[in-house]
C-alpha atoms as a PDB file:
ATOM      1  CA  UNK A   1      74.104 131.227  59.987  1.00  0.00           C
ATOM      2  CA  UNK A   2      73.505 133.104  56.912  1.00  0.00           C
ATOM      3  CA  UNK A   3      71.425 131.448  53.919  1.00  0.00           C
ATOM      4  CA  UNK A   4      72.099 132.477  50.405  1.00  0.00           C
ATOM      5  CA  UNK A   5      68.557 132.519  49.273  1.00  0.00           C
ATOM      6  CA  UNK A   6      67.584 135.582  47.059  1.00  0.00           C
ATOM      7  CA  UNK A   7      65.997 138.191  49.855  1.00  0.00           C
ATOM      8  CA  UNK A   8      62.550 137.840  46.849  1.00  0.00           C
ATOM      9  CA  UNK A   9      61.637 134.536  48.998  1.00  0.00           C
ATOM     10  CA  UNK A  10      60.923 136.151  51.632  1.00  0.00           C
ATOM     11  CA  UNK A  11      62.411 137.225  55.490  1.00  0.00           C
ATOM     12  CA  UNK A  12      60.078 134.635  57.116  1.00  0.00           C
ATOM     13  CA  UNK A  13      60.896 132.165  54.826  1.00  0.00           C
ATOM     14  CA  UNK A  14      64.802 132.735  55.118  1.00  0.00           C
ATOM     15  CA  UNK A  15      64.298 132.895  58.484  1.00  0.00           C
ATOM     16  CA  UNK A  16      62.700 129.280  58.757  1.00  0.00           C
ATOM     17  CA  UNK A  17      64.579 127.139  56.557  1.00  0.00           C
ATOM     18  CA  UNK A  18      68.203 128.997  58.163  1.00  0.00           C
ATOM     19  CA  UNK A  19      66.668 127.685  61.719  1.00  0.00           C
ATOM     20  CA  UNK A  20      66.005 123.809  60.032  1.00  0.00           C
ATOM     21  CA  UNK A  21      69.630 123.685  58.739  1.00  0.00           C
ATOM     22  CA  UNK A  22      68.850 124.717  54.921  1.00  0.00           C
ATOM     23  CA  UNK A  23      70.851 127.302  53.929  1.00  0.00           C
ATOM     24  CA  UNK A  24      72.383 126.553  50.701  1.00  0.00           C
ATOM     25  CA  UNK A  25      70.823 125.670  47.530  1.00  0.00           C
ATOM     26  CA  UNK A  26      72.648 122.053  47.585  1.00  0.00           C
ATOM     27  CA  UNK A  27      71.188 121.554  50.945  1.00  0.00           C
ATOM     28  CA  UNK A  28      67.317 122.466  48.984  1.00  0.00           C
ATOM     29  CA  UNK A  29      68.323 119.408  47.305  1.00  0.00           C
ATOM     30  CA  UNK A  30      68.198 116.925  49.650  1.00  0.00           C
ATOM     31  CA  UNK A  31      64.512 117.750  50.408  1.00  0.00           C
ATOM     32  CA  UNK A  32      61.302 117.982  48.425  1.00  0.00           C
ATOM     33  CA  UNK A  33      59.367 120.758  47.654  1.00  0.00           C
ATOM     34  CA  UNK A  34      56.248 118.966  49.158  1.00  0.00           C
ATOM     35  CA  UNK A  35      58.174 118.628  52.691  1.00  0.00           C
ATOM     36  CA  UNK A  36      59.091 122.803  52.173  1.00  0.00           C
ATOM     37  CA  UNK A  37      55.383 123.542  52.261  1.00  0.00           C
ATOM     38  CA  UNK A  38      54.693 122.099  55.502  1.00  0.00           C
ATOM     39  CA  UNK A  39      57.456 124.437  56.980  1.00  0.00           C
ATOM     40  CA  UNK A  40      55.906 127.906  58.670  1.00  0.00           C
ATOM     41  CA  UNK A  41      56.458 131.017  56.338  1.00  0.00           C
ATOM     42  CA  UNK A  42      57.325 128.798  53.686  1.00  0.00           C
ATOM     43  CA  UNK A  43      54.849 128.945  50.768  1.00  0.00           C
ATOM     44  CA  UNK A  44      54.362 128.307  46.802  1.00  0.00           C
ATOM     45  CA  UNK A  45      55.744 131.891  45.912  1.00  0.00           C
ATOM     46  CA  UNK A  46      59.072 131.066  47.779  1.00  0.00           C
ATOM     47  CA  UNK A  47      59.257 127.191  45.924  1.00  0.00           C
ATOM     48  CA  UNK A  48      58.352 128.841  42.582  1.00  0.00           C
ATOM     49  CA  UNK A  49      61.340 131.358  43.477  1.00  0.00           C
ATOM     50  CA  UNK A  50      63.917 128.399  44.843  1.00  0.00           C
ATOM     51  CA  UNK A  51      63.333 125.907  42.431  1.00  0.00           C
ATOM     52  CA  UNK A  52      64.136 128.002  39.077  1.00  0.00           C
ATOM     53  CA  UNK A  53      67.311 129.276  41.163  1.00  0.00           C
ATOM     54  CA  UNK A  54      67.994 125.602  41.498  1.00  0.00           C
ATOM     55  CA  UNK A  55      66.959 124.983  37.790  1.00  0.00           C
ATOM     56  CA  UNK A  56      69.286 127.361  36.566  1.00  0.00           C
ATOM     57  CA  UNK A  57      72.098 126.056  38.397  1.00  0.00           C
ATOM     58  CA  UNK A  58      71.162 122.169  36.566  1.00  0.00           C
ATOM     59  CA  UNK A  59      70.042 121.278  40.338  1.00  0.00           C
ATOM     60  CA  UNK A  60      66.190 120.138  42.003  1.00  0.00           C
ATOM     61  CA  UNK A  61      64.689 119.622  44.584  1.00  0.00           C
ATOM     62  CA  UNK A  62      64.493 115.764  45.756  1.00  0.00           C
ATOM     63  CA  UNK A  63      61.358 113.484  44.636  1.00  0.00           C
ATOM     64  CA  UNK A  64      58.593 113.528  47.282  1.00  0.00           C
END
């Protein structure tokens, strides 16, 4: 499964949310960014990163 997250978030990162199923920005949008952070690898510099890619395509993450 490939993810189409920008490669600036991270391998670990891609690597961790691909293995949990998230691997599109619409699926980012059925979580929060809260419930991201607890995931390995995952951390504020990869959020940051994900949620103004989601911003600029009018999209969020979901409330916590």
């Amino acid at each position: 499964m490939t993810a189409e997250f920008p490669g600036m978030i991270g391998k670990v990162a891609t690597r961790e949310l691909t293995a949990r199923g998230y691997t599109t920005f619409d699926s980012l949008t059925k979580v929060s960014a809260k419930t991201l952070l607890k995931i390995h690898g995952v951390g504020p510099k990869a959020i940051r990163i994900l949620g103004e890619e989601l911003a600029a395509q009018g999209k969020a993450y979901a409330a916590d």
